[in-house]
Protein backbone atom coordinates (compact mmCIF):
# COMPACT_ATOMS: atom_id res chain seq x y z
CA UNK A 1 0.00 0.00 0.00
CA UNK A 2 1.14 3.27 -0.72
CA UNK A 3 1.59 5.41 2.72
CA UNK A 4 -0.61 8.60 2.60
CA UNK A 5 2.76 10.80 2.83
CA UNK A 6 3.68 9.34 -0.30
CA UNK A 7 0.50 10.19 -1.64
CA UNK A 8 0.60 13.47 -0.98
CA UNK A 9 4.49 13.79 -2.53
CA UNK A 10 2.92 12.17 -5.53
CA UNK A 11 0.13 14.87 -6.24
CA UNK A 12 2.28 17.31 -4.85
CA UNK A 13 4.15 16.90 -7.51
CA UNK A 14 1.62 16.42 -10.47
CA UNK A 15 0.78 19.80 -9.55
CA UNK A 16 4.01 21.01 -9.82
CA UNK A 17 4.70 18.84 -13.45
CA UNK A 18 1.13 20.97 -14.19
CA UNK A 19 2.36 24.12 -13.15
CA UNK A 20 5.86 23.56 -15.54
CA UNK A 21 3.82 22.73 -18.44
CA UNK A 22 1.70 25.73 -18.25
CA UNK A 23 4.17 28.16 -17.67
CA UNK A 24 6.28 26.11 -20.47
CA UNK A 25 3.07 26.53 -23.15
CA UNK A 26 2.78 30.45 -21.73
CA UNK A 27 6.45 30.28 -23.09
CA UNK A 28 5.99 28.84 -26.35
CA UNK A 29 2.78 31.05 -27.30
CA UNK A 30 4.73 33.77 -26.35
CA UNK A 31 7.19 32.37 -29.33
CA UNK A 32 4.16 31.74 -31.33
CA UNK A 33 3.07 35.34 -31.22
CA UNK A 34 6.89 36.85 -32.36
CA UNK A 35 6.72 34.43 -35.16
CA UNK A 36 3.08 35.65 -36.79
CA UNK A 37 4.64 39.37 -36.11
CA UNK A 38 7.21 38.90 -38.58
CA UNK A 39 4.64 36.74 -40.33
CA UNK A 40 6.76 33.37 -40.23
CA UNK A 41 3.63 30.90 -40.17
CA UNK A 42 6.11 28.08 -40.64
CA UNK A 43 7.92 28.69 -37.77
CA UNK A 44 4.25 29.34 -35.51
CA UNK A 45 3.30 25.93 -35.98
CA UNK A 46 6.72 24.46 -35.48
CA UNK A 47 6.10 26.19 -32.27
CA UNK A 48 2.37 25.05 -31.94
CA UNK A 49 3.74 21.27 -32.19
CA UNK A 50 5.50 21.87 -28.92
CA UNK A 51 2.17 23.15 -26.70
CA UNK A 52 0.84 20.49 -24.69
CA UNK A 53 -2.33 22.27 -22.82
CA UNK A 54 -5.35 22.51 -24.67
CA UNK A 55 -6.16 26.65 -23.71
CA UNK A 56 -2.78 27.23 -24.91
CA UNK A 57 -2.71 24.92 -27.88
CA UNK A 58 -6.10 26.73 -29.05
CA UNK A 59 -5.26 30.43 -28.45
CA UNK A 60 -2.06 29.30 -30.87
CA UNK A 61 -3.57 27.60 -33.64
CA UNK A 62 -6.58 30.41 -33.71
CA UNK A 63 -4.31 33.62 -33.68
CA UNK A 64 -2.23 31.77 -36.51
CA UNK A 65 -5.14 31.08 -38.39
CA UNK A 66 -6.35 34.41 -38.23
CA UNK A 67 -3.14 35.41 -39.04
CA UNK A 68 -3.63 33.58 -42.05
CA UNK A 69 -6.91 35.37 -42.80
CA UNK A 70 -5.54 38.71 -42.42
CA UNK A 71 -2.60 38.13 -44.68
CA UNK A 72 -4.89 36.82 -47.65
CA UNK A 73 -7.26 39.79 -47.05
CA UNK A 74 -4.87 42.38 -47.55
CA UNK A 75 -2.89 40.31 -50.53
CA UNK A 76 -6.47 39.55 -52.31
CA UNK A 77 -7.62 42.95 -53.14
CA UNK A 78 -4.27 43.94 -54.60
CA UNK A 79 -3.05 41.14 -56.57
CA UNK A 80 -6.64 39.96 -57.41
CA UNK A 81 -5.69 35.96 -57.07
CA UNK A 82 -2.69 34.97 -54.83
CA UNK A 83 -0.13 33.35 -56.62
CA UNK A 84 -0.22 29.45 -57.01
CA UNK A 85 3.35 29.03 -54.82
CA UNK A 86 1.49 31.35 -51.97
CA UNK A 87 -1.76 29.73 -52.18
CA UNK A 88 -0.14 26.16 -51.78
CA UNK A 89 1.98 27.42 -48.93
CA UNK A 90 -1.13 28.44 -47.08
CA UNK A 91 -3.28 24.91 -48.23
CA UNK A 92 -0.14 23.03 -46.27
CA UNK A 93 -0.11 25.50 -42.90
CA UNK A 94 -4.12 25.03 -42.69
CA UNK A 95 -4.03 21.37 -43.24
CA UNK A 96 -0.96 21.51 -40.53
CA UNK A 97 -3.37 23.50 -38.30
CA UNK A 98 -6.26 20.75 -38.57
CA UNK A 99 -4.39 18.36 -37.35
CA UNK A 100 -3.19 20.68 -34.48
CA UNK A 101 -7.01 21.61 -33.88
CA UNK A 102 -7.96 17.81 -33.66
CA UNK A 103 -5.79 17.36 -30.72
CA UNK A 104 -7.76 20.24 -28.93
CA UNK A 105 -10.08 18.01 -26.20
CA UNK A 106 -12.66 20.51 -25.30
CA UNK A 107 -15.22 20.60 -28.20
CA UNK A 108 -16.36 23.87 -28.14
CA UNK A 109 -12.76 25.15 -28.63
CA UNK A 110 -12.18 22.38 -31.08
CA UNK A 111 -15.84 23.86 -32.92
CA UNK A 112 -14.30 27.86 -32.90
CA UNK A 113 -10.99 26.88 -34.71
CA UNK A 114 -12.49 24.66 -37.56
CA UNK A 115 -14.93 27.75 -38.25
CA UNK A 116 -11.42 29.60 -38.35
CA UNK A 117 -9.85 27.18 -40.83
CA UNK A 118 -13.12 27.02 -42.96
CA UNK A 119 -12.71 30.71 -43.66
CA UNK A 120 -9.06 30.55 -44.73
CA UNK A 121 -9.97 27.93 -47.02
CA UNK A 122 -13.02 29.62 -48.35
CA UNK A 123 -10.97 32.96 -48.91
CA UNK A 124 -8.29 30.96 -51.07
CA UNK A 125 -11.21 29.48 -52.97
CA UNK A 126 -10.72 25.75 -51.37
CA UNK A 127 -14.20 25.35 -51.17
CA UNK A 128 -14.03 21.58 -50.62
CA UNK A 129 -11.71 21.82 -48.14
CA UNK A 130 -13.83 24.86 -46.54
CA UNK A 131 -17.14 22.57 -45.99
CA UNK A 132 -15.28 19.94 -44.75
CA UNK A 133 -14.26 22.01 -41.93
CA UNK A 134 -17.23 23.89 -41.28
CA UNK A 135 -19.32 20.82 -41.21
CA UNK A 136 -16.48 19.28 -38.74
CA UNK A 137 -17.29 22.87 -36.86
CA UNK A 138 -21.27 22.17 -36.97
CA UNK A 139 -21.17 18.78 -36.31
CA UNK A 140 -19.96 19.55 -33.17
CA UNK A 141 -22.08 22.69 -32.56
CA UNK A 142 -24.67 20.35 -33.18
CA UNK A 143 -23.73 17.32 -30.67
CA UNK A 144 -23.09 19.95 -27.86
CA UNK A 145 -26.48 21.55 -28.63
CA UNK A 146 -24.79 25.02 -27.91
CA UNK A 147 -26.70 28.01 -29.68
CA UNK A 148 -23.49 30.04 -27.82
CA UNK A 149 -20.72 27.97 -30.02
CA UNK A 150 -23.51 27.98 -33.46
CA UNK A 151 -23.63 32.10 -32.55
CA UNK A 152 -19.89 32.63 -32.65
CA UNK A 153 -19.56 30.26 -35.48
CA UNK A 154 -22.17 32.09 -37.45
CA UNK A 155 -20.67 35.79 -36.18
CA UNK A 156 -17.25 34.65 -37.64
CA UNK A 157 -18.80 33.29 -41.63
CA UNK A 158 -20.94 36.95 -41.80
CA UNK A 159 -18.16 38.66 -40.86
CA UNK A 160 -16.49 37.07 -43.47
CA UNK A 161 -18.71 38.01 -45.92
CA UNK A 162 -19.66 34.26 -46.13
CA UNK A 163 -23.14 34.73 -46.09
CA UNK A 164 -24.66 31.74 -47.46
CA UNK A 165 -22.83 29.30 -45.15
CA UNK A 166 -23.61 31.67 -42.18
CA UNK A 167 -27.85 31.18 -43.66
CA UNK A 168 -27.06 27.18 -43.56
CA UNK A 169 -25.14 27.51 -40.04
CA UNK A 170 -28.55 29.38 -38.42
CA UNK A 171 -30.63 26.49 -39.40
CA UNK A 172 -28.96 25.05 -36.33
CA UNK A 173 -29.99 27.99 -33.47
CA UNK A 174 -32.72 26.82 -31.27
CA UNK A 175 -32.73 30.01 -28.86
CA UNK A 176 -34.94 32.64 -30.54
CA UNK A 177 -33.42 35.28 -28.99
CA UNK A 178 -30.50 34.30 -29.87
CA UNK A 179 -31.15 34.12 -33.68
CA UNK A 180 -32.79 37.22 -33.22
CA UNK A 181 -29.37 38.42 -32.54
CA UNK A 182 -27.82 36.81 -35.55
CA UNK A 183 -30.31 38.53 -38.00
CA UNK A 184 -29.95 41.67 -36.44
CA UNK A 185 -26.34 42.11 -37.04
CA UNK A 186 -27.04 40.30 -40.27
CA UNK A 187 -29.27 43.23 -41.32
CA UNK A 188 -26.07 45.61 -40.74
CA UNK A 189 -23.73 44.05 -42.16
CA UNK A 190 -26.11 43.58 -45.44
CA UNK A 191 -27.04 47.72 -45.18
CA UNK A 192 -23.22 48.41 -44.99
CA UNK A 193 -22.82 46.44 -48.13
CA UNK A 194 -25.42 48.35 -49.84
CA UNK A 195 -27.86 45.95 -49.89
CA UNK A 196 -30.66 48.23 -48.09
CA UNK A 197 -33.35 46.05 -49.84
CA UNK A 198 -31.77 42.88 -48.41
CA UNK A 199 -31.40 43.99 -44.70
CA UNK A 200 -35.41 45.26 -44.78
CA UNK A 201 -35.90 41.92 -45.57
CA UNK A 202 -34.06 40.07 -42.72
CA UNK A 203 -34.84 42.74 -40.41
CA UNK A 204 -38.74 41.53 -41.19
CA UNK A 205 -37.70 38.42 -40.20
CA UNK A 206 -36.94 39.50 -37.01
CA UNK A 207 -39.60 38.13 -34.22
CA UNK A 208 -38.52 40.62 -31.57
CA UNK A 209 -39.72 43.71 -31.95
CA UNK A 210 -36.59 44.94 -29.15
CA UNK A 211 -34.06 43.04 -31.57
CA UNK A 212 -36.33 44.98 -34.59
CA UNK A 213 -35.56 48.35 -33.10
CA UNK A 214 -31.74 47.83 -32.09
CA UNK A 215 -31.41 46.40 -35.83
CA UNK A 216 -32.77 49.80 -36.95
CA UNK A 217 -30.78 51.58 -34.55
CA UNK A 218 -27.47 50.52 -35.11
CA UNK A 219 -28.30 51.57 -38.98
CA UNK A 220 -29.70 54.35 -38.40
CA UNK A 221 -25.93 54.89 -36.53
CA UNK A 222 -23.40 53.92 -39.27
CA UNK A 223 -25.51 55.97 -41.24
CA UNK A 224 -25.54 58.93 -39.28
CA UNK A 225 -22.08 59.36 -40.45
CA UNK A 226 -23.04 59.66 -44.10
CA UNK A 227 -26.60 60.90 -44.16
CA UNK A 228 -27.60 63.10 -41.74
CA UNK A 229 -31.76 62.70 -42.82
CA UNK A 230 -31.57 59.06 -43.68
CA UNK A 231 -30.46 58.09 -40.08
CA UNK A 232 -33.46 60.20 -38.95
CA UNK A 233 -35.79 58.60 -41.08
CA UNK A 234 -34.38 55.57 -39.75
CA UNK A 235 -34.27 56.02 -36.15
CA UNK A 236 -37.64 58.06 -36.85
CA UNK A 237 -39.19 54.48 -37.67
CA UNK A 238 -37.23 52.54 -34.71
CA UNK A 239 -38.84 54.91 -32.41
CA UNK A 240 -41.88 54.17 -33.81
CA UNK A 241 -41.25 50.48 -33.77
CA UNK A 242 -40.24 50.73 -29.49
CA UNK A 243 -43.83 51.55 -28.70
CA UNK A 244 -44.34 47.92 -29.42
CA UNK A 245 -42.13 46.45 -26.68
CA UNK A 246 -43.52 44.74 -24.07
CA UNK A 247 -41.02 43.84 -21.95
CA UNK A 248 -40.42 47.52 -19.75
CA UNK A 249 -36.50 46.74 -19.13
CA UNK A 250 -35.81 46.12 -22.79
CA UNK A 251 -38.09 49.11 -23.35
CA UNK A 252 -36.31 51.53 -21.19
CA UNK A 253 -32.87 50.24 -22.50
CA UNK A 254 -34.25 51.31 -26.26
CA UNK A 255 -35.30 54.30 -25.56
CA UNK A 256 -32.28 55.56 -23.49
CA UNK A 257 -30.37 54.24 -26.83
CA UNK A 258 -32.59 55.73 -29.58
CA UNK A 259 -32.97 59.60 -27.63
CA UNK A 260 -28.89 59.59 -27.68
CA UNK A 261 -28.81 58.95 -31.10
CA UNK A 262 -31.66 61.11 -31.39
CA UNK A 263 -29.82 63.77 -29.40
CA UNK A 264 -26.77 63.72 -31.44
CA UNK A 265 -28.66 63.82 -34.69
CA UNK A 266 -30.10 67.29 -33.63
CA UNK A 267 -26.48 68.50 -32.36
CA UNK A 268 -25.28 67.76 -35.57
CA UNK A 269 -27.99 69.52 -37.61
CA UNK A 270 -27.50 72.28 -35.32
CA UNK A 271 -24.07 72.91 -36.44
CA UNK A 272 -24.41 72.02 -40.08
């Protein structure tokens, strides 16, 4: 039998062997973060390879992906198409990075990175390779029965632009409120686009009439910046629409909203 002082020396020091390895991965992600600064994704995961613990392992594989992202967003718009040598560079780190993300334990973490890696493959036209990970992504959105992972994973494809696959991913929200949400910031980012006619539409999709009127709101905001009487007309009708609130915190939170905008609308014309 083993004595109960040598018990304790033996989780005494699993604690410690803990306490190495974390401060060990806090090391390595430190590494992790010089390399993506000088942009050296080869030498990130190289790094990545070494982290053992699974918060470190998936801060480090998600700030390299985005790292990724960022790097094809800016090269896109100038060169039009990356070139084939660049674009087969990146199809090796993200396939790297899967593997890396597989070895993740905690499935909701595992669920945020694929959504990552979907992206970069989507932006570099890898559309195969894109589903595959966003349905690895779902799937597990979907055996968790999280609408907080499916709202982040659907958050990350319309800020990508990736509207479609973020319409497919909402199929999967249960909470109302919560795809409430989802179409509300949908409708924005469709009005910023341009697409006015498009974000009416979602916005009348809306069930909430609270989620209606912040939807309206935050329009009526951006466009405050460009068009003074637009955003008027705009928060003109989401003032309109607050009457219909029922519930009287929600209520009170619109309208304390809605008479700053309001208010700042009327400074501005003041001055103009």
């Amino acid at each position: 039998m083993v004595s109960a002082f040598k018990k304790i020396k033996l989780y005494l020091k699993g604690l410690l062997r803990g306490e190495e390895q974390e401060n060990r991965d806090d090391i390595l992600l430190g590494i992790v973060e010089a390399a993506l600064k000088r942009e050296d994704i080869a030498g990130a995961i190289n790094e990545l390879k070494r982290i053992k613990e699974d918060y470190y392992l998936f801060l480090g594989v998600r700030i390299t992906v985005r790292k990724i992202i960022e790097i094809i967003q800016r090269k896109m718009p100038r060169l039009g198409k990356l070139p084939k040598h660049e674009r087969t560079h990146f199809i090796k780190y993200l396939k790297d990075l899967i593997v890396l993300a597989n070895s993740v334990t905690k499935e909701r973490l595992r669920a945020l990175l694929f959504v990552d890696i979907a992206i970069a493959f989507y932006l570099i036209d890898e559309s195969l390779e894109g589903d595959l990970a966003l349905k690895t992504s779902l799937d597990i959105a979907e055996k968790l029965q999280d609408d907080d992972v499916v709202f982040e994973i659907v958050y990350s494809l319309i800020e990508s632009s990736l509207l479609e696959k973020a319409g497919y991913a909402m199929n999967l929200v249960r909470n109302r409120k919560k795809l409430d949400t989802i179409l509300s910031y949908l409708a924005l980012h469709l009005y910023k686009e341009g697409k006015e006619e498009d974000a009416a539409k979602v916005i009348a999709h809306i069930q909430s009439d609270f989620h209606k009127v912040m939807a309206l709101y935050k329009i009526a905001e951006f466009e405050a910046e460009r068009n003074k009487e637009k955003a008027t007309a705009i928060l003109k009708r989401a003032i309109e629409l607050s009457e219909n609130i029922k519930n009287a915190v929600l209520k009170f939170e619109a309208f304390v909203k809605l008479t700053e905008l309001q208010d700042e609308l009327v400074g501005k014309s003041r001055f103009l």
